[in-house]
N, C-alpha and C. Protein backbone atom coordinates (compact mmCIF):
# COMPACT_ATOMS: atom_id res chain seq x y z
N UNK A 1 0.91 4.33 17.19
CA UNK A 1 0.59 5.29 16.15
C UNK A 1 -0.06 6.50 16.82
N UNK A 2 0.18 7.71 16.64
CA UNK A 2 -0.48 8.83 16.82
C UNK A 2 -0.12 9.73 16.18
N UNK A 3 -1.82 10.63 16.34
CA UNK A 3 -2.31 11.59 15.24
C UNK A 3 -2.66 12.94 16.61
N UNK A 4 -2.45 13.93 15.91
CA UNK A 4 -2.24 15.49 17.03
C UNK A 4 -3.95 16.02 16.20
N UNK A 5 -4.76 16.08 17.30
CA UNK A 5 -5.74 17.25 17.11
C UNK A 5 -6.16 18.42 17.28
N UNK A 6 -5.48 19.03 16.04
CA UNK A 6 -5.15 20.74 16.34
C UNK A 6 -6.38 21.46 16.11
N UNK A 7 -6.81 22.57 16.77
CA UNK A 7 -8.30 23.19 16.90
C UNK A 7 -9.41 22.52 16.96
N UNK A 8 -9.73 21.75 17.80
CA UNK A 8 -10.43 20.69 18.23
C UNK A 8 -10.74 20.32 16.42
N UNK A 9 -10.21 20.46 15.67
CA UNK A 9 -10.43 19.57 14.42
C UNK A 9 -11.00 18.00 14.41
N UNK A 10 -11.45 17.08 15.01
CA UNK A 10 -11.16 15.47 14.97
C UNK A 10 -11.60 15.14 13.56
N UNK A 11 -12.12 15.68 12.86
CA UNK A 11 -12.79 14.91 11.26
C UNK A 11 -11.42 15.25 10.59
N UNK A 12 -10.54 15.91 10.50
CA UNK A 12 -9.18 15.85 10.07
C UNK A 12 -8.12 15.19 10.69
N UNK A 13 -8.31 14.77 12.03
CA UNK A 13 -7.55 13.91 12.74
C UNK A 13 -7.77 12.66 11.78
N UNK A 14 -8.79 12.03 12.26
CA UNK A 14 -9.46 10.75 11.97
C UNK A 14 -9.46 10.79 10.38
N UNK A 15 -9.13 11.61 9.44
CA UNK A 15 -8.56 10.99 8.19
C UNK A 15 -7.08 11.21 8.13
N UNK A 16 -6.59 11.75 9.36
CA UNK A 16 -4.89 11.36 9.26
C UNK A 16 -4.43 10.23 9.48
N UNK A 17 -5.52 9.92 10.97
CA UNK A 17 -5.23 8.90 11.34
C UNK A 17 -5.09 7.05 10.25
N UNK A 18 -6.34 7.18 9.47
CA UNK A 18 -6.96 6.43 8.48
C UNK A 18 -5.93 6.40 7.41
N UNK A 19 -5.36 7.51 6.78
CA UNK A 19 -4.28 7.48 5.90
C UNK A 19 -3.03 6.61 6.40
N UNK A 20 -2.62 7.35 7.71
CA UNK A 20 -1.63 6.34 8.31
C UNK A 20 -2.14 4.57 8.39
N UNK A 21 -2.93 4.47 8.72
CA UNK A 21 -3.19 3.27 9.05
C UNK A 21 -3.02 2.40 7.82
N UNK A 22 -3.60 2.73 6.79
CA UNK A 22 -3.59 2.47 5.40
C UNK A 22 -2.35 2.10 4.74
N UNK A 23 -1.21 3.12 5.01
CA UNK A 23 -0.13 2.94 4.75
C UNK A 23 1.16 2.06 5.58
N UNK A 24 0.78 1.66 7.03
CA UNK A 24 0.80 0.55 7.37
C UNK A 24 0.50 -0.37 7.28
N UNK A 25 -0.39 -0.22 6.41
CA UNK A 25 -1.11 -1.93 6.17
C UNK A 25 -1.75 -2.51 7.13
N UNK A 26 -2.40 -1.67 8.03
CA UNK A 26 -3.16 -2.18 8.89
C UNK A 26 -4.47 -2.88 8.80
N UNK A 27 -5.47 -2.46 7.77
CA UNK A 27 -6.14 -2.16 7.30
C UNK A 27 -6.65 -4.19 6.61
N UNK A 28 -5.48 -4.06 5.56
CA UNK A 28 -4.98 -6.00 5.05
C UNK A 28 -4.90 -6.14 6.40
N UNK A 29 -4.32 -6.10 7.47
CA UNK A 29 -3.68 -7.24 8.28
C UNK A 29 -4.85 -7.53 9.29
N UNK A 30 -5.83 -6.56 9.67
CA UNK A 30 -7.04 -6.69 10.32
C UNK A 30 -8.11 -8.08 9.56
N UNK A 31 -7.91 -7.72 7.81
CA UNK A 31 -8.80 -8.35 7.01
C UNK A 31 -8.06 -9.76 7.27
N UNK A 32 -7.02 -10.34 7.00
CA UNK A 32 -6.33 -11.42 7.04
C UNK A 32 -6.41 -11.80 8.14
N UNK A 33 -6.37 -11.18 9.60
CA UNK A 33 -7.07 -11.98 10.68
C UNK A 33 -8.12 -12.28 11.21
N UNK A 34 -9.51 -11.80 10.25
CA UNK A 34 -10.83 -11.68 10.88
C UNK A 34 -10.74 -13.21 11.08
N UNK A 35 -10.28 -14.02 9.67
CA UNK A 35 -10.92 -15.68 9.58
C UNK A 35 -9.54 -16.27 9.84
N UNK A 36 -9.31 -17.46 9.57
CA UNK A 36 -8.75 -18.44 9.93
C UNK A 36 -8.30 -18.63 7.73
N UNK A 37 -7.13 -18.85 8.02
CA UNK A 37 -6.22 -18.48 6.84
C UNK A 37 -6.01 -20.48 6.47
N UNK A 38 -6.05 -21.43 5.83
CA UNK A 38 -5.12 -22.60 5.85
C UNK A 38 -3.92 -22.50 5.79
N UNK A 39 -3.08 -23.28 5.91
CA UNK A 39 -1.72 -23.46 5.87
C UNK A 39 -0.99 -23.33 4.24
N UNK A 40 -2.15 -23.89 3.13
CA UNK A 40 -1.79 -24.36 2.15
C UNK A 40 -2.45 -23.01 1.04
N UNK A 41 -3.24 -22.06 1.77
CA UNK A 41 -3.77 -21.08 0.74
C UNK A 41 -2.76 -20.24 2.32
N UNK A 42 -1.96 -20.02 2.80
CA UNK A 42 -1.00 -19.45 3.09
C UNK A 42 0.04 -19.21 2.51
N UNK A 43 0.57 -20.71 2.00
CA UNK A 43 1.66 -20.41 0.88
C UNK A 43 1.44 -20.12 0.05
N UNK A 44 0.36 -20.24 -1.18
CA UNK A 44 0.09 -19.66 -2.38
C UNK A 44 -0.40 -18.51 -2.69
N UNK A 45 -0.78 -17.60 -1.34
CA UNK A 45 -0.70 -16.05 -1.07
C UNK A 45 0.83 -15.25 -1.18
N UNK A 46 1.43 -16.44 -0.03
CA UNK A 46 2.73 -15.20 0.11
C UNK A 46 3.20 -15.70 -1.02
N UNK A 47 3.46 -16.47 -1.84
CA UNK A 47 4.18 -17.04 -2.95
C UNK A 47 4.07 -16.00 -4.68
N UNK A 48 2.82 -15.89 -3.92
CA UNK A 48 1.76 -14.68 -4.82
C UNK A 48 2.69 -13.48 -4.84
N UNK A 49 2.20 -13.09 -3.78
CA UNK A 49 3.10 -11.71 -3.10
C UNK A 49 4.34 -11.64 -3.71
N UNK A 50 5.35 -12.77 -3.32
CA UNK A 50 6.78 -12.72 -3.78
C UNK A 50 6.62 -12.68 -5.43
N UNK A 51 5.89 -13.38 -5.83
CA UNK A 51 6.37 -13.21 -7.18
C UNK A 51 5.71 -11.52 -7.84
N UNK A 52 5.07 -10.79 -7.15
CA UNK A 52 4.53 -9.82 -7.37
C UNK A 52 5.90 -8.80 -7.01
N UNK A 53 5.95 -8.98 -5.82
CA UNK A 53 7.38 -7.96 -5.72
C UNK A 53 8.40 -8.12 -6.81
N UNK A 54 8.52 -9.41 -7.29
CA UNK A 54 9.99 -9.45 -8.10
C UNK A 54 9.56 -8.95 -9.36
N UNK A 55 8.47 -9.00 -9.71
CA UNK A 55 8.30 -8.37 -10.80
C UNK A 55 8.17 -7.18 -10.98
N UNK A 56 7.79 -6.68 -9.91
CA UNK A 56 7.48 -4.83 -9.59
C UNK A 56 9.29 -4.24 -9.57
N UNK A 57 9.99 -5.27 -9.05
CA UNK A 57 11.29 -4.90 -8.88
C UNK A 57 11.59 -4.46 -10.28
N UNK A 58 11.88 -5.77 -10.91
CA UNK A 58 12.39 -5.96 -12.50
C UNK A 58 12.09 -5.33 -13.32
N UNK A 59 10.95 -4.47 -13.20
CA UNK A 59 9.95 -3.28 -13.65
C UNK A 59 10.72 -2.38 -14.13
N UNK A 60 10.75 -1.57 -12.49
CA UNK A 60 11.68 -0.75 -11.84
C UNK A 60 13.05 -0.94 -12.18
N UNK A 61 13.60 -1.53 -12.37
CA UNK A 61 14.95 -2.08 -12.76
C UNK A 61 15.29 -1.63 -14.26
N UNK A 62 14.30 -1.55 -14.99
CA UNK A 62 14.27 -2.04 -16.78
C UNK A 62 14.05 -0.05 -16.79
N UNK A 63 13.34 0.07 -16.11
CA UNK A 63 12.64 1.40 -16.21
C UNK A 63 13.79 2.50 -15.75
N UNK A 64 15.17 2.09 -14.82
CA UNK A 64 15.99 2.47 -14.45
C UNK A 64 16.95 2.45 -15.47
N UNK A 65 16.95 1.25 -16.00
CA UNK A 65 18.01 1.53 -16.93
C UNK A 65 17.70 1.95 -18.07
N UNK A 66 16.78 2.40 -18.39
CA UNK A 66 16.11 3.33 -19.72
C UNK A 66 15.73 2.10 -20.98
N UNK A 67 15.23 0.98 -20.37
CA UNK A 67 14.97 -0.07 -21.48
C UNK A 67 13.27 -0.32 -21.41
N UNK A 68 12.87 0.03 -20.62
CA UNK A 68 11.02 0.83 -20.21
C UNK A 68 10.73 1.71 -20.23
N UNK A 69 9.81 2.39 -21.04
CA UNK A 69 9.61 3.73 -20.73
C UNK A 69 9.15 3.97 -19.19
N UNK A 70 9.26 5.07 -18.68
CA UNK A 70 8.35 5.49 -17.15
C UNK A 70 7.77 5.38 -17.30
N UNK A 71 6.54 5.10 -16.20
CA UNK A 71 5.15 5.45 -16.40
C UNK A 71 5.01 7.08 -16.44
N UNK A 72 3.65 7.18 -17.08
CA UNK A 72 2.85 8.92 -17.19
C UNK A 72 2.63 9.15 -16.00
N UNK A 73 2.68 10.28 -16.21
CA UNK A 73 3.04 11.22 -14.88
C UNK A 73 1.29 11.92 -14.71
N UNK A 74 0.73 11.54 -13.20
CA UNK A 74 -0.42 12.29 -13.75
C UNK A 74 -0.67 13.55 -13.56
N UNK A 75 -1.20 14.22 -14.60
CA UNK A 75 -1.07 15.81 -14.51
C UNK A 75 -2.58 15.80 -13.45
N UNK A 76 -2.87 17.05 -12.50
CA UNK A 76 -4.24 17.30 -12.34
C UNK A 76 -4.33 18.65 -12.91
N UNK A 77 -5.85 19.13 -12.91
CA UNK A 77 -6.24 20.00 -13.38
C UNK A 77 -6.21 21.14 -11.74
N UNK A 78 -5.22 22.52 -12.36
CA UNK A 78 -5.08 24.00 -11.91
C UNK A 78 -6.57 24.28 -11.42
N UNK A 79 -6.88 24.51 -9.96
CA UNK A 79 -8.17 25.31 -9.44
C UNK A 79 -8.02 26.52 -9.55
C-alpha cells in the first residue's frame, strides 16, 4: 500500500493512508488476529457473514428490479 506526501503535508498523508487501510479491511483483520479465534465461533462468524451478504445481495436485487424502493439519497447542506 502507498500513500504520496505532497508539500511535506504528512497529517493528510496519514488520513489517506487510514482511509485506504479501512477500505481494505485492514483495520477487522488486525482486530481478528490480536486473539486466538475457536474453530467453532469461526464458523458461526463466517456463516454470519454469508448470510449477511446474501441478504445485502437480495436487497440489491429487489431494489434492481423496482420491487424495493432505493434507499434516500443523502442530501448535505451547500457551504
Amino acid at each position: 500500500m502507498q500513500v504520496f506526501v505532497r508539500d511535506n503535508n504528512v497529517d493528510q498523508a496519514l488520513r489517506a493512508l487510514k482511509k485506504k487501510m479501512q477500505r481494505e479491511g485492514l483495520f477487522r483483520e488486525m482486530k481478528a488476529r490480536s486473539a486466538y479465534e475457536k474453530p467453532s465461533e469461526k464458523r458461526v462468524r463466517e456463516k454470519a457473514e454469508a448470510i449477511r451478504r446474501a441478504r445485502k445481495a437480495a436487497r440489491k436485487q429487489l431494489q434492481r428490479e423496482g420491487l424495493l424502493p432505493a434507499p434516500k439519497k443523502k442530501v448535505f447542506a451547500a457551504r
